[in-house]
C-alpha atoms as a PDB file:
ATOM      1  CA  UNK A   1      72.015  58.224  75.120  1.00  0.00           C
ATOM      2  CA  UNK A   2      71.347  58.950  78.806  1.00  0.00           C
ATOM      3  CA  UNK A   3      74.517  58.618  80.912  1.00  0.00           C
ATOM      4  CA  UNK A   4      72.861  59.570  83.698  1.00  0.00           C
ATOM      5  CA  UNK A   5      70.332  56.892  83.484  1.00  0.00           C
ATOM      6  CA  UNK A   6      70.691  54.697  87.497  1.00  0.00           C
ATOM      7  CA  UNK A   7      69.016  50.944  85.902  1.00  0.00           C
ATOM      8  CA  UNK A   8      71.543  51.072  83.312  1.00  0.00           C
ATOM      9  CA  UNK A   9      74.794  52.144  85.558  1.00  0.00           C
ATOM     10  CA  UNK A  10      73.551  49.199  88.136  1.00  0.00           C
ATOM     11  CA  UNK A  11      72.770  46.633  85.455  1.00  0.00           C
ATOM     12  CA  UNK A  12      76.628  47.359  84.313  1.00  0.00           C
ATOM     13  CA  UNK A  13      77.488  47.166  87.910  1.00  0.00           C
ATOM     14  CA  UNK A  14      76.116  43.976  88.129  1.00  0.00           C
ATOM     15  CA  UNK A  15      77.356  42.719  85.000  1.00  0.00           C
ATOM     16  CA  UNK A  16      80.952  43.462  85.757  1.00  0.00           C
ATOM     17  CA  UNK A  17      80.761  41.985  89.116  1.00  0.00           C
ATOM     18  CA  UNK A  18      79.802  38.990  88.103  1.00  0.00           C
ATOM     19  CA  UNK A  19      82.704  38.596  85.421  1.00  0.00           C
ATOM     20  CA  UNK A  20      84.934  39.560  88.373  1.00  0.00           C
ATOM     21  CA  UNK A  21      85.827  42.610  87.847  1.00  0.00           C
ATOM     22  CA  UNK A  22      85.202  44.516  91.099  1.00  0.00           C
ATOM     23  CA  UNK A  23      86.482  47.969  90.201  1.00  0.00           C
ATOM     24  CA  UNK A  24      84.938  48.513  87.269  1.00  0.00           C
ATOM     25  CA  UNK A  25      81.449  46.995  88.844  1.00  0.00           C
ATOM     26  CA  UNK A  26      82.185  49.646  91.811  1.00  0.00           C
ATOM     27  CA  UNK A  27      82.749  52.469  89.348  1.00  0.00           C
ATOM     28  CA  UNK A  28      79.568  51.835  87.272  1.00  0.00           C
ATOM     29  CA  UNK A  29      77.739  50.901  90.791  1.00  0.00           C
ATOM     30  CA  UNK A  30      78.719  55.203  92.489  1.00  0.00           C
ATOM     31  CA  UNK A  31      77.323  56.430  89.173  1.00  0.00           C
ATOM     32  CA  UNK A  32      74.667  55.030  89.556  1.00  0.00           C
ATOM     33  CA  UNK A  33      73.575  56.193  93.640  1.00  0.00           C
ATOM     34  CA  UNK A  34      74.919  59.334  92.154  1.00  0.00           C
ATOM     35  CA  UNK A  35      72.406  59.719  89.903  1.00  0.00           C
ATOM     36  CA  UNK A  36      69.691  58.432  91.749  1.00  0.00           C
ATOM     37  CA  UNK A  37      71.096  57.813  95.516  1.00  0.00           C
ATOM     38  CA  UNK A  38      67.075  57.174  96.327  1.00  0.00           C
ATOM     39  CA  UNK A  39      66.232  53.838  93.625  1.00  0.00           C
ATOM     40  CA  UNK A  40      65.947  51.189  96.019  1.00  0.00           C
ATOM     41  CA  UNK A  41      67.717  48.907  93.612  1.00  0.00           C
ATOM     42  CA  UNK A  42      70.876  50.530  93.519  1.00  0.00           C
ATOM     43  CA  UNK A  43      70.453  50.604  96.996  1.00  0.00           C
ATOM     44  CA  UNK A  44      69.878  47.420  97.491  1.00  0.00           C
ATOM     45  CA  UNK A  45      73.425  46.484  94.983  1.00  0.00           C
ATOM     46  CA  UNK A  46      75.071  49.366  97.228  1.00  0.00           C
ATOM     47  CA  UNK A  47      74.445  47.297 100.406  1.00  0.00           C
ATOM     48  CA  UNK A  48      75.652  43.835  98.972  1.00  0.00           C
ATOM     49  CA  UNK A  49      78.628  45.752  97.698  1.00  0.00           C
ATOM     50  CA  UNK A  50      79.522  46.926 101.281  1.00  0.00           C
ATOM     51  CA  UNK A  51      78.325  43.448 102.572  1.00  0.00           C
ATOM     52  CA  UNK A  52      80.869  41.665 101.022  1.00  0.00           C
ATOM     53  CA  UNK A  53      83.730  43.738 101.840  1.00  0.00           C
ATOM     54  CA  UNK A  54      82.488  42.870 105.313  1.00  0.00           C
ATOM     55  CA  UNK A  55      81.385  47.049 105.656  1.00  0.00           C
ATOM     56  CA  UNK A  56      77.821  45.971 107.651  1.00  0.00           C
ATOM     57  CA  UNK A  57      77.947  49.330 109.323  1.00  0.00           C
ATOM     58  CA  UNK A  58      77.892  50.994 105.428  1.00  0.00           C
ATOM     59  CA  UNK A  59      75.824  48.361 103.849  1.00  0.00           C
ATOM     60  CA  UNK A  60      72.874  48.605 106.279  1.00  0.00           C
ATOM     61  CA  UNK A  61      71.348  52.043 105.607  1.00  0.00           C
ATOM     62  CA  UNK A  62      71.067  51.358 102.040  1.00  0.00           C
ATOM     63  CA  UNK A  63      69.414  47.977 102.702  1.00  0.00           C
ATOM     64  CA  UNK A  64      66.686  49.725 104.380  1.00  0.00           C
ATOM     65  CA  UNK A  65      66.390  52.065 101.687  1.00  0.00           C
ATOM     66  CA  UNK A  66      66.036  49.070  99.322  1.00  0.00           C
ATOM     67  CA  UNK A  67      62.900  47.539 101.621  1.00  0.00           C
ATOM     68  CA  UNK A  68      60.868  50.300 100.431  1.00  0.00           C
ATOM     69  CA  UNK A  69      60.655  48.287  96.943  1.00  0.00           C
ATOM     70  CA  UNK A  70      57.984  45.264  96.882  1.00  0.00           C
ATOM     71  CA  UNK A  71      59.995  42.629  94.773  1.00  0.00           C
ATOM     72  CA  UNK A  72      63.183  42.840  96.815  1.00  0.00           C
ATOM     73  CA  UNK A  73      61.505  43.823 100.204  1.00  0.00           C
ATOM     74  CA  UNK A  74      62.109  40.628 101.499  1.00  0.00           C
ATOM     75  CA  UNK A  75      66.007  40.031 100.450  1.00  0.00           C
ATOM     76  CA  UNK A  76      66.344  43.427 102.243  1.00  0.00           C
ATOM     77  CA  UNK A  77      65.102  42.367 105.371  1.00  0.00           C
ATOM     78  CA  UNK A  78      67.078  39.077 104.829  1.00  0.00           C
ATOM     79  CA  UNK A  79      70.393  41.036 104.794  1.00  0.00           C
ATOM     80  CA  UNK A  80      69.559  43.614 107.734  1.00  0.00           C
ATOM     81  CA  UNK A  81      68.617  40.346 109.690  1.00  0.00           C
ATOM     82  CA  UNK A  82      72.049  38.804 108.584  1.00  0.00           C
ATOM     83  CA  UNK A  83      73.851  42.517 109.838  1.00  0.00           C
ATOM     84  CA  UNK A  84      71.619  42.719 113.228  1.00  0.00           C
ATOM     85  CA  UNK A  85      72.488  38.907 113.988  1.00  0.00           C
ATOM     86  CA  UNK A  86      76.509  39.446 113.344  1.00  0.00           C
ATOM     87  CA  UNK A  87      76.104  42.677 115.610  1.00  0.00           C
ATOM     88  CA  UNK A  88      74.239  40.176 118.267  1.00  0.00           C
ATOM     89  CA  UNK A  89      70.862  42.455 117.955  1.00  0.00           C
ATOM     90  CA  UNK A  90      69.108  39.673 118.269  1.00  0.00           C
ATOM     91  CA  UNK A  91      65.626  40.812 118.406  1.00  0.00           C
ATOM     92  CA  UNK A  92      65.959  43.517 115.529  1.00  0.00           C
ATOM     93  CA  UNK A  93      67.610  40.390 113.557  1.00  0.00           C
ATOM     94  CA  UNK A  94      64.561  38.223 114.477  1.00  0.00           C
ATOM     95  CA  UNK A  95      62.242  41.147 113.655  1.00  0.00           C
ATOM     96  CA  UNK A  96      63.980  41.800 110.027  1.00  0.00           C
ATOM     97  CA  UNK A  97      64.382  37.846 109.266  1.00  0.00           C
ATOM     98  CA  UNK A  98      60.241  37.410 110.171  1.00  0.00           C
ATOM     99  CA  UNK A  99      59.429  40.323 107.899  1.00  0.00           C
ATOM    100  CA  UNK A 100      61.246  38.800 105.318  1.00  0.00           C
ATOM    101  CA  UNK A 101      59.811  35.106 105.670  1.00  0.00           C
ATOM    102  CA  UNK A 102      56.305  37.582 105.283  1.00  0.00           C
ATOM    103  CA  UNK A 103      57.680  38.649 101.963  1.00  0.00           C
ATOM    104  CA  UNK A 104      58.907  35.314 100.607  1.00  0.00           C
ATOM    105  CA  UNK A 105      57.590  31.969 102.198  1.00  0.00           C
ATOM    106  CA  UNK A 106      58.968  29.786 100.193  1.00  0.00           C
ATOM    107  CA  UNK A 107      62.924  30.952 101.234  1.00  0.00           C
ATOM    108  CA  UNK A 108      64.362  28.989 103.635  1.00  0.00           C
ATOM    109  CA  UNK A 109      67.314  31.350 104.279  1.00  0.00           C
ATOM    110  CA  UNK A 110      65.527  33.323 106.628  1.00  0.00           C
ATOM    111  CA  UNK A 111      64.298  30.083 108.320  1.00  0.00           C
ATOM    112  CA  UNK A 112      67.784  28.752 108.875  1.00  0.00           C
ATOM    113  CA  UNK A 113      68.847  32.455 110.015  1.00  0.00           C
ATOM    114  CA  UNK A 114      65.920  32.237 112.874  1.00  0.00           C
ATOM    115  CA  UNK A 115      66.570  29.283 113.816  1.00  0.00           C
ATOM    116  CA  UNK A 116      70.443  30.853 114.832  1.00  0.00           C
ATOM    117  CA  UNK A 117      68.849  33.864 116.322  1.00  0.00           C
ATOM    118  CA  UNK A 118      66.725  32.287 118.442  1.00  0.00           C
ATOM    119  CA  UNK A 119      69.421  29.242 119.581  1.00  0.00           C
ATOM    120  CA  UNK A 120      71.845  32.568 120.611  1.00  0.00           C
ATOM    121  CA  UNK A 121      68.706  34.159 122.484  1.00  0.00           C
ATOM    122  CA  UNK A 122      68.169  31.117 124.654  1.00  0.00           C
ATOM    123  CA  UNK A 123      65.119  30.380 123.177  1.00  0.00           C
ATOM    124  CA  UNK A 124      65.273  26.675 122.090  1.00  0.00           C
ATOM    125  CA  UNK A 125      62.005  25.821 121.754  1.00  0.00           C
ATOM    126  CA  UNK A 126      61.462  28.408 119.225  1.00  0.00           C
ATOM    127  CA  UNK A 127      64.630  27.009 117.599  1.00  0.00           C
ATOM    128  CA  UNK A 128      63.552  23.577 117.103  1.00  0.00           C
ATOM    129  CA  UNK A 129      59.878  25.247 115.582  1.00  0.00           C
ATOM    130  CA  UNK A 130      62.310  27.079 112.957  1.00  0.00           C
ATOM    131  CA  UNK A 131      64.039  23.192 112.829  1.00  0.00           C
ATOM    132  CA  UNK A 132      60.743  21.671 112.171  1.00  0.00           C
ATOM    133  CA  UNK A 133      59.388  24.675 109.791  1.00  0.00           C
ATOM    134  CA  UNK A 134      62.883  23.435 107.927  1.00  0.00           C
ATOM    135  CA  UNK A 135      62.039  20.141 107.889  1.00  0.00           C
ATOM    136  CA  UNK A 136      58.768  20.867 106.392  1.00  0.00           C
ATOM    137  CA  UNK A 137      60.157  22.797 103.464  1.00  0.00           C
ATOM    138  CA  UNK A 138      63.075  20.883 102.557  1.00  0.00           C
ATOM    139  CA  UNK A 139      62.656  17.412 103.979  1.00  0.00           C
ATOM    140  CA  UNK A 140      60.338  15.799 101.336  1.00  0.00           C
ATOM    141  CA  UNK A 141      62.512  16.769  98.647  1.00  0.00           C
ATOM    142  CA  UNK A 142      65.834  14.530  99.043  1.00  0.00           C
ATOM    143  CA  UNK A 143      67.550  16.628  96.542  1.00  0.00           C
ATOM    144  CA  UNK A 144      66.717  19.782  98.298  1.00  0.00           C
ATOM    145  CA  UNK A 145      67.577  18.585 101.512  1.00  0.00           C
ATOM    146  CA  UNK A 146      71.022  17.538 100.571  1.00  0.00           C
ATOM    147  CA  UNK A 147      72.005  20.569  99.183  1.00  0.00           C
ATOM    148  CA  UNK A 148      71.192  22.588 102.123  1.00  0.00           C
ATOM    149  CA  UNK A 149      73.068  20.429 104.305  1.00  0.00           C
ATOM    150  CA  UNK A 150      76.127  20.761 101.959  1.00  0.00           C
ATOM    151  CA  UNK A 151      75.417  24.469 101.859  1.00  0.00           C
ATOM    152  CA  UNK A 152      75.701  24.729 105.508  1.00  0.00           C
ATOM    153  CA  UNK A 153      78.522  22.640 106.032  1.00  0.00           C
ATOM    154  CA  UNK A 154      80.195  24.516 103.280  1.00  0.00           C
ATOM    155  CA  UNK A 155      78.988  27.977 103.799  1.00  0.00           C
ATOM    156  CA  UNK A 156      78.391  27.641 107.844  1.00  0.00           C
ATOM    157  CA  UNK A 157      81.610  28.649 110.415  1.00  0.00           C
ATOM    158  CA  UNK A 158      81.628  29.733 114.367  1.00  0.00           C
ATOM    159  CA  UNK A 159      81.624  33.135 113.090  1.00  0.00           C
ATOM    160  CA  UNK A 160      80.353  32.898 109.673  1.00  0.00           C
ATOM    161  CA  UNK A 161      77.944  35.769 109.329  1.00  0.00           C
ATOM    162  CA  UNK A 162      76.047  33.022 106.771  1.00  0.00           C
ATOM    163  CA  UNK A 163      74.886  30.074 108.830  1.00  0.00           C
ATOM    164  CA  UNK A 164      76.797  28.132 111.573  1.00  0.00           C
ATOM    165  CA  UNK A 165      77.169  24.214 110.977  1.00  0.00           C
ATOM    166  CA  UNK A 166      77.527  24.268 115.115  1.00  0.00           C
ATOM    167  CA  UNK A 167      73.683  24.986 115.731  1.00  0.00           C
ATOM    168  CA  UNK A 168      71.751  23.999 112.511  1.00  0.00           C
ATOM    169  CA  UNK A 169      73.080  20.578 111.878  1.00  0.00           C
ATOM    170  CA  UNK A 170      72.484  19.581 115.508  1.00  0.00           C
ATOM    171  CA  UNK A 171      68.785  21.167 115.681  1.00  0.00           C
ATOM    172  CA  UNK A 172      68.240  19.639 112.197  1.00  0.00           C
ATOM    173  CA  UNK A 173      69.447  15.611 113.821  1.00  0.00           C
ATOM    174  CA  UNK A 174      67.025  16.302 116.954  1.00  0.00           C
ATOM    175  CA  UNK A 175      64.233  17.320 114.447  1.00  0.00           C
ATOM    176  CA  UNK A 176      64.887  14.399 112.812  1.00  0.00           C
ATOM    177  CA  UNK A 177      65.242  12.036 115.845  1.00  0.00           C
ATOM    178  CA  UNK A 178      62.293  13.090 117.203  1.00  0.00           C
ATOM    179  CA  UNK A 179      60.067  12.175 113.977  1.00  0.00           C
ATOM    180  CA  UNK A 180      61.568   8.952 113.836  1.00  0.00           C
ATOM    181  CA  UNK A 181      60.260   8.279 117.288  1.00  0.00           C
ATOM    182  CA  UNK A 182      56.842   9.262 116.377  1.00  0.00           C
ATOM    183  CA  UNK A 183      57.192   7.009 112.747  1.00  0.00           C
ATOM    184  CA  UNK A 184      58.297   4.109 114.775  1.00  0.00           C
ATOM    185  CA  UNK A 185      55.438   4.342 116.897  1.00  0.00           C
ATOM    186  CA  UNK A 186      52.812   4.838 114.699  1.00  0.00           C
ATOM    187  CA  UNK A 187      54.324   1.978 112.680  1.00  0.00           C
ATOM    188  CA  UNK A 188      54.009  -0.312 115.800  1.00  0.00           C
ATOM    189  CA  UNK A 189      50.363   0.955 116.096  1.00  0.00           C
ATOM    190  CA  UNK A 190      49.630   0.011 112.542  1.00  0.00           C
ATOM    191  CA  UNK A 191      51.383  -3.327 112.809  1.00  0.00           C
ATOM    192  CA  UNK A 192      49.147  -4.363 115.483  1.00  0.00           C
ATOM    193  CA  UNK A 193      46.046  -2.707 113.379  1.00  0.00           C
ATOM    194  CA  UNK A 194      47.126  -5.441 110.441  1.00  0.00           C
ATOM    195  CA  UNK A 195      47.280  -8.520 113.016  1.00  0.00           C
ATOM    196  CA  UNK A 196      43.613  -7.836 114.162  1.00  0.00           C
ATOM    197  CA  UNK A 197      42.739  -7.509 110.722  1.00  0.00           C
ATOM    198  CA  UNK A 198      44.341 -10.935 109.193  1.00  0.00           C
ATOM    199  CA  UNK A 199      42.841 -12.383 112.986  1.00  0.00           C
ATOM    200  CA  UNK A 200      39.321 -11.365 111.924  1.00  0.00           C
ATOM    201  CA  UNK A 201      39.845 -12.363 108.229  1.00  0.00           C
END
């Protein structure tokens, strides 16, 4: 009815790309910036297209066109951070990745892509904030927590543009550590609590 019609052309895009078919799901996906090369969503499937052929330098314009659009503002931001950390801009990765923590709290992607960013600025004590933040959001929820784990150590290499298993894990254990202390301690203070009680019982 409309071949011209961009929602339709990236839906197909979309479609074919996730029943593997790459050149059919690039076909449908230039058809579609054709027709409308300003729809933020297309943009936004344009710059995961490039992103995973490892094109960051291709993928990033249409990412920021893609911002522009309130319910995937935040993923956006999320991938520009990813691109601006692999090209070590660190603070235009750390500005993207906070803009899109803004526009999704609940993600913990761009937590655990701070968290890098500011361990390869130097700046550890912000890292182990982003490792407690972490903590915070995942650690209560033992299902949740295992997963990301196995998601890093799956996902995360030394130059994985993802997550690196090298600096999360380790902030992640100190995080950890460091709670246990204070558990252990205000279990010691409690235990002592109980013995006055049962003495003045």
């Amino acid at each position: 009815m409309d071949a011209n019609l961009s929602h339709a052309l990236a839906d197909l895009a979309v479609l074919y790309s996730a029943e593997g078919d790459a050149g059919t799901a690039g076909a449908y996906l230039e058809r579609a910036y054709k027709a409308d090369s300003e729809n933020p969503y297309v943009n936004f499937n344009m710059g995961l297209s490039y992103m995973k052929k490892g094109e960051m330098d291709r993928a990033e314009p249409h990412f920021r066109k893609a911002g522009a659009a309130e319910g995937i503002k935040g993923s956006a931001h999320l991938y520009l951070g990813m691109i601006c950390k692999q090209k070590g801009q660190l603070g235009r990765a750390a500005m993207h990745l906070k803009a899109s923590v803004a526009a999704n709290p609940k993600d913990i992607t761009p937590h655990l892509h701070l968290l890098e960013v500011y361990h390869a600025a130097g700046l550890e004590g912000m890292s182990r904030h982003e490792g407690e933040m972490l903590f915070e959001m995942i650690g209560r929820d033992e299902a949740l927590f295992r997963q990301t784990v196995d998601l890093i150590l799956e996902k995360g290499g030394a130059g994985d543009v993802r997550l690196s298993r090298y600096v999360i894990i380790p902030i992640l254990y100190q995080v950890l550590e460091k709670r246990k202390e204070v558990i252990e301690t205000q279990l010691g203070y409690l235990k002592k609590a109980l013995e006055k009680c049962s003495k003045i019982e």
